[in-house]
PDB file of N, CA and C in Angstrom:
ATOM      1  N   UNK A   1     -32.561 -52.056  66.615  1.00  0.00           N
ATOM      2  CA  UNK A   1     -32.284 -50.732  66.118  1.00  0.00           C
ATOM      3  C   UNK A   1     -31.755 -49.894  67.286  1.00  0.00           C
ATOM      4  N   UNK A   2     -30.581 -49.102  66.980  1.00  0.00           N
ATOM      5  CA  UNK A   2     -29.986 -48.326  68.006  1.00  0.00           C
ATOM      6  C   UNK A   2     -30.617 -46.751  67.924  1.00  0.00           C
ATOM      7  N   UNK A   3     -29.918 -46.533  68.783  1.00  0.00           N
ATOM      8  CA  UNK A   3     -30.074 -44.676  68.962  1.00  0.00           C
ATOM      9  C   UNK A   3     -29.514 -43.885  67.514  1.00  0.00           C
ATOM     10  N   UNK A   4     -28.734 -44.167  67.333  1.00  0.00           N
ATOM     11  CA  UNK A   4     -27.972 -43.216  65.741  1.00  0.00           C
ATOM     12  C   UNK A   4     -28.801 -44.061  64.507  1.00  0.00           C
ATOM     13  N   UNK A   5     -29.365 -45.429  64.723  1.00  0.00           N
ATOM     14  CA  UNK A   5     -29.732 -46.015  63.523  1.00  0.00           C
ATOM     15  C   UNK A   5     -31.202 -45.326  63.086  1.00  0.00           C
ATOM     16  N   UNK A   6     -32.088 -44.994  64.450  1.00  0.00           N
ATOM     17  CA  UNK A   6     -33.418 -44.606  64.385  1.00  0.00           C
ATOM     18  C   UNK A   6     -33.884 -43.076  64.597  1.00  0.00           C
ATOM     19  N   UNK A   7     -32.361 -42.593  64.558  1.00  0.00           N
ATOM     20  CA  UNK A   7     -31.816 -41.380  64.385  1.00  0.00           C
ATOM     21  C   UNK A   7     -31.876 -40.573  62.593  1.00  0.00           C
ATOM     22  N   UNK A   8     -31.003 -41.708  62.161  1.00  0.00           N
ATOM     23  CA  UNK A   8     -30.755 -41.659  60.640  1.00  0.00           C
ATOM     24  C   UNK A   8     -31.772 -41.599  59.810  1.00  0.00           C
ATOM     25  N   UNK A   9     -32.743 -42.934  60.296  1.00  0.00           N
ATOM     26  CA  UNK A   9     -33.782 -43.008  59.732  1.00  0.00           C
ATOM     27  C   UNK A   9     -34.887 -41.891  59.922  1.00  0.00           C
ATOM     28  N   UNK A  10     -35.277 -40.942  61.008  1.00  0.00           N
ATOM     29  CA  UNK A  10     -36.378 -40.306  61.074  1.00  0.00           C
ATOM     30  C   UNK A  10     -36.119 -38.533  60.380  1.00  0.00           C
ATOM     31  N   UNK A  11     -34.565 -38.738  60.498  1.00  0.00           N
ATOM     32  CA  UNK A  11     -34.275 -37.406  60.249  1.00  0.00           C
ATOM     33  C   UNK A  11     -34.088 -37.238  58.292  1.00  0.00           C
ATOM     34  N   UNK A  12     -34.210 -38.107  57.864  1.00  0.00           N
ATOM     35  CA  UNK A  12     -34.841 -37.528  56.359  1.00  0.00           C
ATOM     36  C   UNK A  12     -36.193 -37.467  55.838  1.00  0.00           C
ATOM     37  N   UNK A  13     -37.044 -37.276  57.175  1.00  0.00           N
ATOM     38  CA  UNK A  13     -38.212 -37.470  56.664  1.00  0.00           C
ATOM     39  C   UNK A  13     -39.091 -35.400  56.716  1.00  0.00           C
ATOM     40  N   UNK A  14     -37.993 -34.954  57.497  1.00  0.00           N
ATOM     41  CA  UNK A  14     -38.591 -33.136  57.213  1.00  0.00           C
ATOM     42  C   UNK A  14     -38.172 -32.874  55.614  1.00  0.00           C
ATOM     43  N   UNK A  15     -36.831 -33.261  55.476  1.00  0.00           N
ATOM     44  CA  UNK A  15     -36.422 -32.311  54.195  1.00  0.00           C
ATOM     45  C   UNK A  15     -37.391 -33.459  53.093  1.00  0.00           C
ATOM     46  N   UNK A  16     -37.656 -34.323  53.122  1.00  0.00           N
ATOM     47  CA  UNK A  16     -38.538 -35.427  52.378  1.00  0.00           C
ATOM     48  C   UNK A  16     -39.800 -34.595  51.764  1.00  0.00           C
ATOM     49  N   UNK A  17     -40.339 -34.422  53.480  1.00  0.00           N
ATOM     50  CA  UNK A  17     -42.216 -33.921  53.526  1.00  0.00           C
ATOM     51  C   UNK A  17     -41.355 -32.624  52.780  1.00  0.00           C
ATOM     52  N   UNK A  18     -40.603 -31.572  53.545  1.00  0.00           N
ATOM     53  CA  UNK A  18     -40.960 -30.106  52.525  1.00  0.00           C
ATOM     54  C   UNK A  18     -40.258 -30.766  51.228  1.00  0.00           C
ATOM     55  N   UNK A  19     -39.804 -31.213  50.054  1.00  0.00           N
ATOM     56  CA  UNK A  19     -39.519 -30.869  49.140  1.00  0.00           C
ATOM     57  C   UNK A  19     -40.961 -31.180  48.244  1.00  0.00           C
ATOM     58  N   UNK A  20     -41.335 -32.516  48.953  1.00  0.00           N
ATOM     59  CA  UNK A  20     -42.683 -32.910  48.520  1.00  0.00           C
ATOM     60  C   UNK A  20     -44.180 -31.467  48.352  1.00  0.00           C
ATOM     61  N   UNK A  21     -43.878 -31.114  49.522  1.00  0.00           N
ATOM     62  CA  UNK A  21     -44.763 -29.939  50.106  1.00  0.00           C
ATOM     63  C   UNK A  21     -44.665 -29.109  48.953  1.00  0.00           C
ATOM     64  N   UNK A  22     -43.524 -28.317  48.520  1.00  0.00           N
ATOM     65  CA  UNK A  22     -43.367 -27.410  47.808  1.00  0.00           C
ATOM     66  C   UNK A  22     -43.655 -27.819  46.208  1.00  0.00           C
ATOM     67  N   UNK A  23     -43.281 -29.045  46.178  1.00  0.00           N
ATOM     68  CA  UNK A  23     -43.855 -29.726  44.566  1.00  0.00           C
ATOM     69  C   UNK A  23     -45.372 -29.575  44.510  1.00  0.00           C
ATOM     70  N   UNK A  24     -45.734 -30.401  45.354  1.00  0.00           N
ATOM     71  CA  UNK A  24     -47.551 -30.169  45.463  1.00  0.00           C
ATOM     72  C   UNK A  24     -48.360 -28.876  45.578  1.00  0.00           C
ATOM     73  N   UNK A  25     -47.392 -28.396  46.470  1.00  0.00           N
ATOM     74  CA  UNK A  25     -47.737 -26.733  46.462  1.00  0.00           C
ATOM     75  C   UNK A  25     -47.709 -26.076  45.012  1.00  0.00           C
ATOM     76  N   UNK A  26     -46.783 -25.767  44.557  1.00  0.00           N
ATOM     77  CA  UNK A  26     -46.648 -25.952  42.872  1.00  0.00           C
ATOM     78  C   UNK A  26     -47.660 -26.206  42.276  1.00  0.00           C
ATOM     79  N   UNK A  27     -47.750 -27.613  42.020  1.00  0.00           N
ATOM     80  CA  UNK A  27     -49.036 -28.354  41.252  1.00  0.00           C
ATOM     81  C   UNK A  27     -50.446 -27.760  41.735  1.00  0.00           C
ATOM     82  N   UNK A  28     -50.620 -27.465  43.156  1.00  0.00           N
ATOM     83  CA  UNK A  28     -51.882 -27.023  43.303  1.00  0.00           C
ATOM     84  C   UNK A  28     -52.223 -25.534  42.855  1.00  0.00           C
ATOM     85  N   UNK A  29     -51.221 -24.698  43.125  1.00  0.00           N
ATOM     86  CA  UNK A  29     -51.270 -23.071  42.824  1.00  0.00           C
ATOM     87  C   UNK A  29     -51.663 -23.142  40.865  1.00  0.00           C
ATOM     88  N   UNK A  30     -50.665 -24.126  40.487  1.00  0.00           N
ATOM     89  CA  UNK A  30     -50.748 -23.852  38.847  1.00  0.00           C
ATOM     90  C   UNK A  30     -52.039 -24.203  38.873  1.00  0.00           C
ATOM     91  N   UNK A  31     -52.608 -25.287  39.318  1.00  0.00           N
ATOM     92  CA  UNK A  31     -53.973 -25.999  38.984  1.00  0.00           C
ATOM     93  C   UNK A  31     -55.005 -25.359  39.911  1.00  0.00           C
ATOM     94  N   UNK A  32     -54.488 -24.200  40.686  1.00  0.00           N
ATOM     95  CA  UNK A  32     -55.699 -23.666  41.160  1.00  0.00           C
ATOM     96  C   UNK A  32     -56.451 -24.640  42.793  1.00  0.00           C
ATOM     97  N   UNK A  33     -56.006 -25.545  42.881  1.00  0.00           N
ATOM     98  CA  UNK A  33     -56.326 -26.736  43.788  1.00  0.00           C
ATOM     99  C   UNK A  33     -56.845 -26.432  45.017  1.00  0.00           C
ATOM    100  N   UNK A  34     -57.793 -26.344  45.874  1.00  0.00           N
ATOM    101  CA  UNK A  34     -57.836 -26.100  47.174  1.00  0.00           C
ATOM    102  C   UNK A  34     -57.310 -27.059  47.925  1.00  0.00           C
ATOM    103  N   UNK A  35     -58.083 -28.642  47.400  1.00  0.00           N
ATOM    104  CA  UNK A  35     -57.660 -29.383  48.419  1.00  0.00           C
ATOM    105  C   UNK A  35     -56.021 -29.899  48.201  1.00  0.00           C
ATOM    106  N   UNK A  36     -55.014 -29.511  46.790  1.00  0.00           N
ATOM    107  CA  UNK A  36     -54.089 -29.748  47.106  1.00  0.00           C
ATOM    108  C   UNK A  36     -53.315 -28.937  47.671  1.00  0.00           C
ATOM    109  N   UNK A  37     -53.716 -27.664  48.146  1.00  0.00           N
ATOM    110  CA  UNK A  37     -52.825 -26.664  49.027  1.00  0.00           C
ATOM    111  C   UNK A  37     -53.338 -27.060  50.606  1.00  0.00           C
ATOM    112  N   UNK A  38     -53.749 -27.712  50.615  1.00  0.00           N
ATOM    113  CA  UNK A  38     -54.426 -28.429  51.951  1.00  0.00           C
ATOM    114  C   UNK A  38     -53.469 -29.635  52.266  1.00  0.00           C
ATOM    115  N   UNK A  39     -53.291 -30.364  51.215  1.00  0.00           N
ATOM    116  CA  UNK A  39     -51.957 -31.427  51.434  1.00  0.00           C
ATOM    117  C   UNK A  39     -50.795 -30.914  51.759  1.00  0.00           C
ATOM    118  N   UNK A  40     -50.114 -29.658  50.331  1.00  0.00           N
ATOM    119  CA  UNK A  40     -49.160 -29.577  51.041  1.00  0.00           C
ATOM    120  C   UNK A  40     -48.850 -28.931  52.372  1.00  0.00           C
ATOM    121  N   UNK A  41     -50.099 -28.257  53.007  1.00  0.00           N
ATOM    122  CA  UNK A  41     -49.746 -27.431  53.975  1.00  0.00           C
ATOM    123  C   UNK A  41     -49.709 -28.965  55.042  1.00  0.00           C
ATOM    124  N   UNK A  42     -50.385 -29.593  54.908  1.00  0.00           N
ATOM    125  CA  UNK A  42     -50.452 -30.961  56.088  1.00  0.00           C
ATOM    126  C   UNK A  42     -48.990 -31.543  55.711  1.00  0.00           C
ATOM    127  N   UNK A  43     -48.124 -31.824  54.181  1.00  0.00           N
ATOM    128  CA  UNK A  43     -47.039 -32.003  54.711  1.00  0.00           C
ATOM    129  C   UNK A  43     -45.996 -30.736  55.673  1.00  0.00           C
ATOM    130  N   UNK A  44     -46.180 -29.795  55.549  1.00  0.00           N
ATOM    131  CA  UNK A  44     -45.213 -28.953  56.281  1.00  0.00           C
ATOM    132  C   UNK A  44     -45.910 -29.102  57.746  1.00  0.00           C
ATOM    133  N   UNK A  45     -46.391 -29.475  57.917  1.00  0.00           N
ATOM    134  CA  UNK A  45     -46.681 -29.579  59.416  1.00  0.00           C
ATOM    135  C   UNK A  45     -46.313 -30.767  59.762  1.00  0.00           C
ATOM    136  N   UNK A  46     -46.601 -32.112  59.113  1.00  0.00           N
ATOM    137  CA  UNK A  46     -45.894 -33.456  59.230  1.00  0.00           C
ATOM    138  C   UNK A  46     -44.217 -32.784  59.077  1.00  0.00           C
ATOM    139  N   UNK A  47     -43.793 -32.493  58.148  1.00  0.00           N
ATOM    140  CA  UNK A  47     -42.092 -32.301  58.475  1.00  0.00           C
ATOM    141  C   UNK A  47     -41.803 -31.324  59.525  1.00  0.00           C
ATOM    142  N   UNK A  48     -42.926 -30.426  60.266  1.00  0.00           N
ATOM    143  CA  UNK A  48     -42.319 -29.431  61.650  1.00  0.00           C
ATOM    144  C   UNK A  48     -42.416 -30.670  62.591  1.00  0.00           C
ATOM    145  N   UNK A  49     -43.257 -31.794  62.767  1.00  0.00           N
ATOM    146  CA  UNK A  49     -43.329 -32.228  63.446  1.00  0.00           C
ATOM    147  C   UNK A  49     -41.879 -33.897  63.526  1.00  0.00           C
ATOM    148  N   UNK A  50     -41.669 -34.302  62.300  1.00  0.00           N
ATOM    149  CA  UNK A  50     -40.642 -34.980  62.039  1.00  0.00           C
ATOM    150  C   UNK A  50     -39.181 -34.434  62.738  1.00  0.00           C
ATOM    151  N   UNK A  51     -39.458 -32.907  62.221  1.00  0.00           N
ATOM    152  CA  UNK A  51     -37.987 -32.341  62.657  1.00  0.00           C
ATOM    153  C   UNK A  51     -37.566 -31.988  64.023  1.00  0.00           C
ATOM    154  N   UNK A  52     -38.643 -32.270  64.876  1.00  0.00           N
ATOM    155  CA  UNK A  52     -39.301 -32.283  66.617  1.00  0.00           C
ATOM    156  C   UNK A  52     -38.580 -33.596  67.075  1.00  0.00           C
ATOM    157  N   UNK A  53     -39.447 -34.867  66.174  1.00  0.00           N
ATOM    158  CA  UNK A  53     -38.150 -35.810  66.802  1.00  0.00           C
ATOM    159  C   UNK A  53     -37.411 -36.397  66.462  1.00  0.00           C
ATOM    160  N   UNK A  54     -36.449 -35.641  65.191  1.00  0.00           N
ATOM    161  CA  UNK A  54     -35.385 -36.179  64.869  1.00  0.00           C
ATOM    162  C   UNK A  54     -34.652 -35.150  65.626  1.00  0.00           C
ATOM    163  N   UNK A  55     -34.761 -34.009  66.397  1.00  0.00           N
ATOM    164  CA  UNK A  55     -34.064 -33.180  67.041  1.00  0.00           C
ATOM    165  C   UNK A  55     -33.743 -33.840  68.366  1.00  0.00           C
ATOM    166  N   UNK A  56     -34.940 -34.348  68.967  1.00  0.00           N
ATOM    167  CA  UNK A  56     -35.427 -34.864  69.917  1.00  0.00           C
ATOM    168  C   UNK A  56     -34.316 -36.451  70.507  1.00  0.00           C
ATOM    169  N   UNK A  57     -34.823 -37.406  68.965  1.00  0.00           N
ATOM    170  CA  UNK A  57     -33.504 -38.637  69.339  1.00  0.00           C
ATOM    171  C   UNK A  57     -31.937 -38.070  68.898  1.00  0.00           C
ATOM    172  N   UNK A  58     -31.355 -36.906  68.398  1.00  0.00           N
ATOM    173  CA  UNK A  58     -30.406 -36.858  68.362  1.00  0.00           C
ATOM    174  C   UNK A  58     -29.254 -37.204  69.747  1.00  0.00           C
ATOM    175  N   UNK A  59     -29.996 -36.654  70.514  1.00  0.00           N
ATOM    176  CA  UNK A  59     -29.022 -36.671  71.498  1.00  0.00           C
ATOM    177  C   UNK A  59     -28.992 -38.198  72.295  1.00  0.00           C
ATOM    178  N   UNK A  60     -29.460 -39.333  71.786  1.00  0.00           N
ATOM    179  CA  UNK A  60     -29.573 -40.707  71.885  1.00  0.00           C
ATOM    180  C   UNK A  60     -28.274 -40.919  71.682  1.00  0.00           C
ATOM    181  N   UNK A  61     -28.479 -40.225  70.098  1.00  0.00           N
ATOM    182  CA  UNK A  61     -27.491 -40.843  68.579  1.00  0.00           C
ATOM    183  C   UNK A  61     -26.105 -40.571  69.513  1.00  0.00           C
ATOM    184  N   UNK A  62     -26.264 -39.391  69.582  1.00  0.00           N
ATOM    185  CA  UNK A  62     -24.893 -38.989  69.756  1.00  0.00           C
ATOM    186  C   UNK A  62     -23.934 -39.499  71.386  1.00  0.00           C
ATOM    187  N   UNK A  63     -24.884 -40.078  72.296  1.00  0.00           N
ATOM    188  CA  UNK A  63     -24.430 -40.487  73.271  1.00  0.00           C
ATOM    189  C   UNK A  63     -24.160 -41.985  72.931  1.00  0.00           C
ATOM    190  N   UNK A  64     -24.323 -42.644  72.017  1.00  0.00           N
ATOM    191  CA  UNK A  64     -24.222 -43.796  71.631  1.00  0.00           C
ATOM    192  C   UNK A  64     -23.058 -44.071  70.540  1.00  0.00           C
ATOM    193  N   UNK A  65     -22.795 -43.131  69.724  1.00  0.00           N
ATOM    194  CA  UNK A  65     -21.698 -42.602  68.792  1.00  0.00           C
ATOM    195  C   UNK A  65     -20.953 -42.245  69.516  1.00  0.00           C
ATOM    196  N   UNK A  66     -20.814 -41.447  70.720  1.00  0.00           N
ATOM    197  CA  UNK A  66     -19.855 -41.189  71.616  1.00  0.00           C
ATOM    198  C   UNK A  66     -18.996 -42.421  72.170  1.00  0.00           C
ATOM    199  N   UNK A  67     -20.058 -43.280  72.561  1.00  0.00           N
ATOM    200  CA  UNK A  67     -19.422 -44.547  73.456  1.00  0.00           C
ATOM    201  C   UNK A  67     -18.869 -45.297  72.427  1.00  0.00           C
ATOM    202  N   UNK A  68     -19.247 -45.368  71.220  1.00  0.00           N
ATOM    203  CA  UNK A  68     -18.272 -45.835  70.536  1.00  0.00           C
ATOM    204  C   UNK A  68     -16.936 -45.786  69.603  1.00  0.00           C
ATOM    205  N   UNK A  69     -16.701 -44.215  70.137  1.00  0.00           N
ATOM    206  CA  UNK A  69     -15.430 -43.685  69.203  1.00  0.00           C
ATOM    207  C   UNK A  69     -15.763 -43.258  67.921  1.00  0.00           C
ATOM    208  N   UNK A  70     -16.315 -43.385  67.321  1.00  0.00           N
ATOM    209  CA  UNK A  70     -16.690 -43.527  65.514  1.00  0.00           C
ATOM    210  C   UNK A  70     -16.557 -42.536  65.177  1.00  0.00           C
ATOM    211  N   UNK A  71     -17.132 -40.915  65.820  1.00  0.00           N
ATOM    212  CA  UNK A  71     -17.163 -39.785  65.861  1.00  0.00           C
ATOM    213  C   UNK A  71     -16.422 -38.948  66.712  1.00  0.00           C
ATOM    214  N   UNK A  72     -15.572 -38.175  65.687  1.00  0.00           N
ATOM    215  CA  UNK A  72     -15.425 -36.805  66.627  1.00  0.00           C
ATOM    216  C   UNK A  72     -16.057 -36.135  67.234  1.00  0.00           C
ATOM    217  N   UNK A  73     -16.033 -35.463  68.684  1.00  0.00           N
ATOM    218  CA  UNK A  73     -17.240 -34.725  69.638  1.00  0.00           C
ATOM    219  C   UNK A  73     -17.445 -33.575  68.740  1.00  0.00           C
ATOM    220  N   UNK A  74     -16.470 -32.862  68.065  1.00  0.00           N
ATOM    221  CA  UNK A  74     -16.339 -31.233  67.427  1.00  0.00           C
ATOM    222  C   UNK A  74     -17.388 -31.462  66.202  1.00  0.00           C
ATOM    223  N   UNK A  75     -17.687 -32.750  65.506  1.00  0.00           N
ATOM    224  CA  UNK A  75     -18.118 -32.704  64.541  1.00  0.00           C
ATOM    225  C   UNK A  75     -20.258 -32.870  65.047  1.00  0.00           C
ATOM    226  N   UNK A  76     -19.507 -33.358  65.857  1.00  0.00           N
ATOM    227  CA  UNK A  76     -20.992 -33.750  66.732  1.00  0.00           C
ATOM    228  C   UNK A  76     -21.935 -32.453  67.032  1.00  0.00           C
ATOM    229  N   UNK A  77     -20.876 -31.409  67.751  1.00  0.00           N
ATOM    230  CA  UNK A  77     -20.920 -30.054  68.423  1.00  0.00           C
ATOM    231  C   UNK A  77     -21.367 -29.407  67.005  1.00  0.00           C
ATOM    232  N   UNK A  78     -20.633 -29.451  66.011  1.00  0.00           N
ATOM    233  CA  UNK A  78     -21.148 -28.551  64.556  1.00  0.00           C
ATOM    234  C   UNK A  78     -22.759 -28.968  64.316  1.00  0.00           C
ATOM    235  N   UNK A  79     -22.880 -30.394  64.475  1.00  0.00           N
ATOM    236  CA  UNK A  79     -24.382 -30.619  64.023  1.00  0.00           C
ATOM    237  C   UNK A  79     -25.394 -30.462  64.754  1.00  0.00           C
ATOM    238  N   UNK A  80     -25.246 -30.898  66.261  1.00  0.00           N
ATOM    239  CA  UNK A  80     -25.979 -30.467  66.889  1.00  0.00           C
ATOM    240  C   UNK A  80     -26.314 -28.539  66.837  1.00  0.00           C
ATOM    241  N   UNK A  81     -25.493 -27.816  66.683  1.00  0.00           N
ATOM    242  CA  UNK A  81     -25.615 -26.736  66.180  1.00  0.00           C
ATOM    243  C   UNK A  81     -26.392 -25.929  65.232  1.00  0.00           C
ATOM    244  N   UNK A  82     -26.208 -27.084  64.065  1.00  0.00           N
ATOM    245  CA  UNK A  82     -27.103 -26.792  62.731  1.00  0.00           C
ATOM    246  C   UNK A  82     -28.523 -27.300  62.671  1.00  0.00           C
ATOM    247  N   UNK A  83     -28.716 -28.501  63.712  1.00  0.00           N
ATOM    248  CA  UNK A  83     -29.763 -29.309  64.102  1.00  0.00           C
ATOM    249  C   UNK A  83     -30.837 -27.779  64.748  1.00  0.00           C
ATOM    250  N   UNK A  84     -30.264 -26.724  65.461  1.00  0.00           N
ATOM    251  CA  UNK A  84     -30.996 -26.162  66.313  1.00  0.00           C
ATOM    252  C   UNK A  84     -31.440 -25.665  65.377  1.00  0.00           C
ATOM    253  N   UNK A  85     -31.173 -24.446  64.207  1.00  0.00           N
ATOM    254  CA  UNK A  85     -31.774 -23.927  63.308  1.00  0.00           C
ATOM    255  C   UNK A  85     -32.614 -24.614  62.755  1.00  0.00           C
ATOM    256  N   UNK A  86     -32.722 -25.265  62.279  1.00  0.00           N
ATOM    257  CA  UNK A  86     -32.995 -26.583  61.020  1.00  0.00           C
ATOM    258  C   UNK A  86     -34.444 -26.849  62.003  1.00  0.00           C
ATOM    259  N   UNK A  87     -34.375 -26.885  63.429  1.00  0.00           N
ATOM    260  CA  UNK A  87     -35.654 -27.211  63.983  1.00  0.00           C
ATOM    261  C   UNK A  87     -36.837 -26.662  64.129  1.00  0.00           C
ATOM    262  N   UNK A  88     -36.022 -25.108  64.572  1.00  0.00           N
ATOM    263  CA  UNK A  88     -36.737 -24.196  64.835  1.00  0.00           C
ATOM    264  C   UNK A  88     -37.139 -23.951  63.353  1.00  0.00           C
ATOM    265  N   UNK A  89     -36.766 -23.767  62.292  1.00  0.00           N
ATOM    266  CA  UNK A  89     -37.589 -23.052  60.630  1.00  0.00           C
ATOM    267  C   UNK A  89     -38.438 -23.745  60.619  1.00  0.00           C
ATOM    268  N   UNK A  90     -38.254 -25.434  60.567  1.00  0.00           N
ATOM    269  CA  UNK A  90     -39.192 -26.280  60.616  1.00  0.00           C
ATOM    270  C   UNK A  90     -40.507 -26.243  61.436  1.00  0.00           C
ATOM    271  N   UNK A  91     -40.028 -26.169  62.555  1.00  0.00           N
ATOM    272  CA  UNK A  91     -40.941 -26.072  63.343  1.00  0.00           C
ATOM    273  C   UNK A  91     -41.858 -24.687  63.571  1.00  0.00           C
ATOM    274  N   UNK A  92     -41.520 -23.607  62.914  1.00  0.00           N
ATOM    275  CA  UNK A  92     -42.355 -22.509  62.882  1.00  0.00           C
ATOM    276  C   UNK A  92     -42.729 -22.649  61.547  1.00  0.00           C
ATOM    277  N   UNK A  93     -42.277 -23.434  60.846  1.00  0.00           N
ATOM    278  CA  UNK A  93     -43.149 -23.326  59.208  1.00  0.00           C
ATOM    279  C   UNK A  93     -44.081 -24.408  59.685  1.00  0.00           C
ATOM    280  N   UNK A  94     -44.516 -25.693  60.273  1.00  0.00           N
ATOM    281  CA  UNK A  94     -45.399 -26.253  60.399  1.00  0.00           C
ATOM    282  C   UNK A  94     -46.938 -25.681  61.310  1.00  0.00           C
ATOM    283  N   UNK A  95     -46.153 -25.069  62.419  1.00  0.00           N
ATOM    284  CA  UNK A  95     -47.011 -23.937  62.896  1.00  0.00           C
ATOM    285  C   UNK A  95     -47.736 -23.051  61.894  1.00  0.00           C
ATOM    286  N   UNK A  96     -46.592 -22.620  61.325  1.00  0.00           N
ATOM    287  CA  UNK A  96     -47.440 -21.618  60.049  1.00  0.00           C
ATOM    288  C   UNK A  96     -48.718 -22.195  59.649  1.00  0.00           C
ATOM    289  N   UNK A  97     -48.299 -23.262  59.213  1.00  0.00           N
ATOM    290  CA  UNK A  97     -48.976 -24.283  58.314  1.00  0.00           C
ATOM    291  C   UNK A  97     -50.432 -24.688  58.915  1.00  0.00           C
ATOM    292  N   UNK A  98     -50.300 -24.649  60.049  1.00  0.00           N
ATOM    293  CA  UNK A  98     -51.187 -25.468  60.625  1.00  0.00           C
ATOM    294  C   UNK A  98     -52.108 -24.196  61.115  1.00  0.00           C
ATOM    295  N   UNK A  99     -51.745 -23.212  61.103  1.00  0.00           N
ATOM    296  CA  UNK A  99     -52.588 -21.792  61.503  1.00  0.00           C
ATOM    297  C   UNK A  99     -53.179 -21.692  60.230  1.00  0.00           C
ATOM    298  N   UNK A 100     -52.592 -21.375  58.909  1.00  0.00           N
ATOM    299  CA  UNK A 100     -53.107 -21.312  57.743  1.00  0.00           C
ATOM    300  C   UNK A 100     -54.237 -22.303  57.670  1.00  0.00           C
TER     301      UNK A 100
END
């Protein structure tokens, strides 16, 4: 497994945990749930923490995608870009989460 392959793979696992998070969250609020607002808050802290190191091996990916031509740098430059936001929400909603 390379740098962009274990790249690919870790980085669908924030938007994964929150969509999950917010379903369960859902289910627990309608149903009143303590311990399922306890799950989903443990997934939003599992996806602040996912989105830590899929931020983290990006720059593997992209030095490895580099050496091989496959990618434009500009397109690289856009994501790494969007990567920064995307980390930081994450990563202060798991904080949240984990204070709650």
């Amino acid at each position: 497994m390379n740098a962009a392959h274990f790249h690919l793979v870790i980085n669908h696992f924030p938007a994964i945990l929150t969509i999950a998070a917010i379903l369960a969250g859902g289910w627990s609020w309608f149903h009143n749930s303590t311990d399922g607002k306890k799950i989903s808050l443990g997934m939003i802290a599992a996806g602040g923490v996912f989105a830590l190191a899929s931020y983290f091996s990006g720059e593997p990916a992209s030095e490895f995608l580099e050496s091989t031509a496959i990618v434009n740098d500009m397109y690289i430059e856009e994501h790494e870009d969007a990567a920064g936001y995307a980390v930081v929400l994450s990563s202060l909603a798991g904080l949240l989460a984990v204070v709650t």
